[in-house]
C-alpha atoms as a PDB file:
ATOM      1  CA  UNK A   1    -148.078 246.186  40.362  1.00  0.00           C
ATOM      2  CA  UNK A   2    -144.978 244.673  38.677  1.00  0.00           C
ATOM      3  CA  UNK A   3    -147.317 242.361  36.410  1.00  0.00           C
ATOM      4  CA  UNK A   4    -149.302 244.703  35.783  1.00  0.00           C
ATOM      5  CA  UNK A   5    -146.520 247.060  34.490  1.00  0.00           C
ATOM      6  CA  UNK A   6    -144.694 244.757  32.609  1.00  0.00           C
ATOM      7  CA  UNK A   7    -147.809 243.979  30.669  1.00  0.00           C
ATOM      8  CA  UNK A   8    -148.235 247.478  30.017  1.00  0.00           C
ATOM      9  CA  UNK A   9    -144.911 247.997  28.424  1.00  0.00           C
ATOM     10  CA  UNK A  10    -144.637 245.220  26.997  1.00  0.00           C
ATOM     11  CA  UNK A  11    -147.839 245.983  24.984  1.00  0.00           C
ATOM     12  CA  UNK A  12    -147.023 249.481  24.514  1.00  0.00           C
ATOM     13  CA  UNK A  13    -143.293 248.525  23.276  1.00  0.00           C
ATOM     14  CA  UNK A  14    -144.760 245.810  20.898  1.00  0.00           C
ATOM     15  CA  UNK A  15    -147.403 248.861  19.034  1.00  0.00           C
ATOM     16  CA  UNK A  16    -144.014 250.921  19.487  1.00  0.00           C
ATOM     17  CA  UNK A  17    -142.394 248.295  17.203  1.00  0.00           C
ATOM     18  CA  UNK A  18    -145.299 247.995  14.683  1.00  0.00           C
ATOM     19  CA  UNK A  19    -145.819 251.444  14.095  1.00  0.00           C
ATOM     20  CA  UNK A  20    -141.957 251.418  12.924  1.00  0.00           C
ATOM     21  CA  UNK A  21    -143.278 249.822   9.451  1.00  0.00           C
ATOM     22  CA  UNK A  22    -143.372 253.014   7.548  1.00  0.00           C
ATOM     23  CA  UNK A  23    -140.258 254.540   9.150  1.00  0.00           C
ATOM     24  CA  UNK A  24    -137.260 255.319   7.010  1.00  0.00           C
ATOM     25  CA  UNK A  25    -134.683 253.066   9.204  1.00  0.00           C
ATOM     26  CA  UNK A  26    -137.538 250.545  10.753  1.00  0.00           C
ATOM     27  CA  UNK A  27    -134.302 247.912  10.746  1.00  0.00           C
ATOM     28  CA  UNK A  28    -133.159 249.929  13.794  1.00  0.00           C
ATOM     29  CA  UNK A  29    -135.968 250.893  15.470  1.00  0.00           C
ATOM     30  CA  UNK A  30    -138.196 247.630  15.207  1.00  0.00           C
ATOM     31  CA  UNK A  31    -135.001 245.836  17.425  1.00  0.00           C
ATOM     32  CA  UNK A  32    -134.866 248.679  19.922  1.00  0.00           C
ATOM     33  CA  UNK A  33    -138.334 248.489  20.664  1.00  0.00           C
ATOM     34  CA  UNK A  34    -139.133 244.745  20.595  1.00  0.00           C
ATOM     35  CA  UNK A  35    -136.132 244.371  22.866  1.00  0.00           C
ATOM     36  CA  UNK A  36    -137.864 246.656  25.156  1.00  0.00           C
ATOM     37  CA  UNK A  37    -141.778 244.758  24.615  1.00  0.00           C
ATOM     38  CA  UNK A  38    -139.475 241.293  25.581  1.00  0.00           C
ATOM     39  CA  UNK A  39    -137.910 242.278  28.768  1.00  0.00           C
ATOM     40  CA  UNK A  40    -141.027 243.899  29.964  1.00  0.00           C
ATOM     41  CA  UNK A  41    -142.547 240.386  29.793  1.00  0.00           C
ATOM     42  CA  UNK A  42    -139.609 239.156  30.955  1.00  0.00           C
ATOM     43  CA  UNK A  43    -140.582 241.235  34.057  1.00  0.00           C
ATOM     44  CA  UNK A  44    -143.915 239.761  34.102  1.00  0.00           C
ATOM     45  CA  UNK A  45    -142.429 236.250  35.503  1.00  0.00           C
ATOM     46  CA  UNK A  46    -138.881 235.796  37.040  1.00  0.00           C
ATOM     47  CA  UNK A  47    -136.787 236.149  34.463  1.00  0.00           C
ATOM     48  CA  UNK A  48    -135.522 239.382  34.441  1.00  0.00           C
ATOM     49  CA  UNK A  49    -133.008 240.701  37.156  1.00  0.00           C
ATOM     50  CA  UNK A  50    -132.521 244.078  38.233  1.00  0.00           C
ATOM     51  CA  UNK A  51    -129.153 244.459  36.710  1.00  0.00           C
ATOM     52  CA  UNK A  52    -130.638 243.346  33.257  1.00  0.00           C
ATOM     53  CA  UNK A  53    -133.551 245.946  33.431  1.00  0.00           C
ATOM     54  CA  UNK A  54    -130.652 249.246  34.765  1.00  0.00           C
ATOM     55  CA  UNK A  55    -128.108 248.058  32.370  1.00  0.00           C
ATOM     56  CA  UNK A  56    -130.909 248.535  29.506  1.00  0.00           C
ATOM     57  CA  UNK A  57    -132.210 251.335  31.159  1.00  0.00           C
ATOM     58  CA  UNK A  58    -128.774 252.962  31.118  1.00  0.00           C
ATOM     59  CA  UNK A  59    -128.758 251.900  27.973  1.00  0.00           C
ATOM     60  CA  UNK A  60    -131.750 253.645  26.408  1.00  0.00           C
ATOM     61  CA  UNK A  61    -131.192 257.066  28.429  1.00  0.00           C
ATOM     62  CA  UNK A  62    -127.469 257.136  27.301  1.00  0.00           C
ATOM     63  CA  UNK A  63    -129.218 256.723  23.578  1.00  0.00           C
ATOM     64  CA  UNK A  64    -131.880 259.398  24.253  1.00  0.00           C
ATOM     65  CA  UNK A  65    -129.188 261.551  25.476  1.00  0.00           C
ATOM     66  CA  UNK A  66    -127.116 260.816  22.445  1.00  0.00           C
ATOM     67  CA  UNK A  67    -130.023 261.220  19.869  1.00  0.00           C
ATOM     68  CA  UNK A  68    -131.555 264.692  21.160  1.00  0.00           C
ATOM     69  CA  UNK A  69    -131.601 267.079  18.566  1.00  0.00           C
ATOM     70  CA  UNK A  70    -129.034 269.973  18.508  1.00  0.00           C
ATOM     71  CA  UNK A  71    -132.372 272.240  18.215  1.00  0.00           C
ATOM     72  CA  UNK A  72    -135.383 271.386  19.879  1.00  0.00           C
ATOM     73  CA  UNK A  73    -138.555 272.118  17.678  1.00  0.00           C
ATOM     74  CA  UNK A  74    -141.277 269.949  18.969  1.00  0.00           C
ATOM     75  CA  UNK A  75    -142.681 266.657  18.890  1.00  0.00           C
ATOM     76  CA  UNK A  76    -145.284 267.656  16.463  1.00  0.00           C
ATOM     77  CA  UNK A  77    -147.365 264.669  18.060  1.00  0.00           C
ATOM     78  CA  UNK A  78    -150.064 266.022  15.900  1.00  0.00           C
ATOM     79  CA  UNK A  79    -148.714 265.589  12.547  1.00  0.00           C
ATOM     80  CA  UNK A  80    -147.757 261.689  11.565  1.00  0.00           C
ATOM     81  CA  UNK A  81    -144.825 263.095   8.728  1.00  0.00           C
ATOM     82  CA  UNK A  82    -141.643 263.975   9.416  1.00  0.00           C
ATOM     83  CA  UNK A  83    -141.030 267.656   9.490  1.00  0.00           C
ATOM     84  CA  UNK A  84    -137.559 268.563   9.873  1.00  0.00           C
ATOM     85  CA  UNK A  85    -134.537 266.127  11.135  1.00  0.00           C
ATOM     86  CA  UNK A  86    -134.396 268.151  14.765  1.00  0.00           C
ATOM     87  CA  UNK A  87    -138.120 267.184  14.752  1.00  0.00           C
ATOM     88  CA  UNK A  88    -137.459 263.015  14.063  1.00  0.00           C
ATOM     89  CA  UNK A  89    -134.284 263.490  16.391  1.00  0.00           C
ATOM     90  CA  UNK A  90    -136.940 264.746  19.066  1.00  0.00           C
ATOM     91  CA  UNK A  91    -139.327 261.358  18.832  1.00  0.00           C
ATOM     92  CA  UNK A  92    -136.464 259.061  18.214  1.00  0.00           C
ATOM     93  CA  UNK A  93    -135.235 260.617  21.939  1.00  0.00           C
ATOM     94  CA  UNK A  94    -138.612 260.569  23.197  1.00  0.00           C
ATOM     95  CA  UNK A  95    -138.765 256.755  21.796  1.00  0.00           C
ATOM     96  CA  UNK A  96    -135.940 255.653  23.942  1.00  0.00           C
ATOM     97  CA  UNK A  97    -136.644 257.915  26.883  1.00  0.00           C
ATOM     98  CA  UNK A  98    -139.828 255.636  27.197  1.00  0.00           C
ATOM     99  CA  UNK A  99    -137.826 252.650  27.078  1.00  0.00           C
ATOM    100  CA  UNK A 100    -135.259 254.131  29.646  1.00  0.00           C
ATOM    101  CA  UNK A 101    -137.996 255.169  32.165  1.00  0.00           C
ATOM    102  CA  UNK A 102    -139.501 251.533  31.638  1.00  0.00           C
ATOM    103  CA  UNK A 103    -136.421 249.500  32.344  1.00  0.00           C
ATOM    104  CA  UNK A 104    -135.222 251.487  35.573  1.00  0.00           C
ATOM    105  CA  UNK A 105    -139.630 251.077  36.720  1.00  0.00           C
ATOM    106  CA  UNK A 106    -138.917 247.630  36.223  1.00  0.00           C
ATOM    107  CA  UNK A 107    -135.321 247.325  37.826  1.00  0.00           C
ATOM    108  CA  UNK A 108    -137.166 248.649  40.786  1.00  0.00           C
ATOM    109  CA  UNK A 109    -140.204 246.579  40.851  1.00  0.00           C
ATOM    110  CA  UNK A 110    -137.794 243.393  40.094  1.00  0.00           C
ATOM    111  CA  UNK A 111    -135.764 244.195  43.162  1.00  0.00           C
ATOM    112  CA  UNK A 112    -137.578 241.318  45.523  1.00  0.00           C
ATOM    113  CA  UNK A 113    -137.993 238.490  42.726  1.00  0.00           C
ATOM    114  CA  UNK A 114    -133.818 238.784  42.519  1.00  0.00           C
ATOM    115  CA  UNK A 115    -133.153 235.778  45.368  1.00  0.00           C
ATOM    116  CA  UNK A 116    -132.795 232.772  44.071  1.00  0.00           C
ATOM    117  CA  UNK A 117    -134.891 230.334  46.123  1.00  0.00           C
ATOM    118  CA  UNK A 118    -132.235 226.978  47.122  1.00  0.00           C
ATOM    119  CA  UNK A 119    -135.062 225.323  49.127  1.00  0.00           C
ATOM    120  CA  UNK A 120    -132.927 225.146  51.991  1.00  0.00           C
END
């Protein structure tokens, strides 16, 4: 399951981080995401630790907090342009919501990869 999750996000954060080409501020976005799509492979192997994946996941959900819109209007997941600022505020939250969700999956799944093996 944890394989095939980190897969998964990783994909999904690396199309995340494409789709940021046309974006006003892709120099912030493009980072946020790929650092997302690289410790969900990181979760593929044994690299990643659960601390690493609920520090980032506190991370991102502090963000989404922080970024949601002082007026909801939608997502307008219909419509590619931006609308209105509450509108981008709302995606941009959504964005790292993902992210948030993904890392504190991952902490979880990580959870029995976290001993190191001596050999002893």
């Amino acid at each position: 399951m944890r394989k095939i999750l980190a897969i998964t996000f990783g994909l999904l954060f690396t199309l995340f981080a494409a789709f940021q080409y046309n974006d006003p501020d892709p120099q912030v976005w493009v980072p946020i995401y790929g650092f997302a799509a690289i410790a969900s492979f990181m979760a593929f192997g044994t690299a990643g630790r659960p601390w690493f994946y609920l520090a980032a996941g506190a991370i991102y959900l502090v963000s989404a907090i922080y970024w949601w819109p002082p007026q909801f209007e939608g997502f307008l997941l219909d419509e590619m342009g931006m609308k209105t600022l509450n509108v981008e505020l709302a995606r941009e939250s959504g964005g790292l919501a993902i992210c948030a969700v993904a890392m504190l999956l991952l902490a979880g799944l990580t959870r029995g990869n976290s001993s190191v093996k001596t050999g002893h």
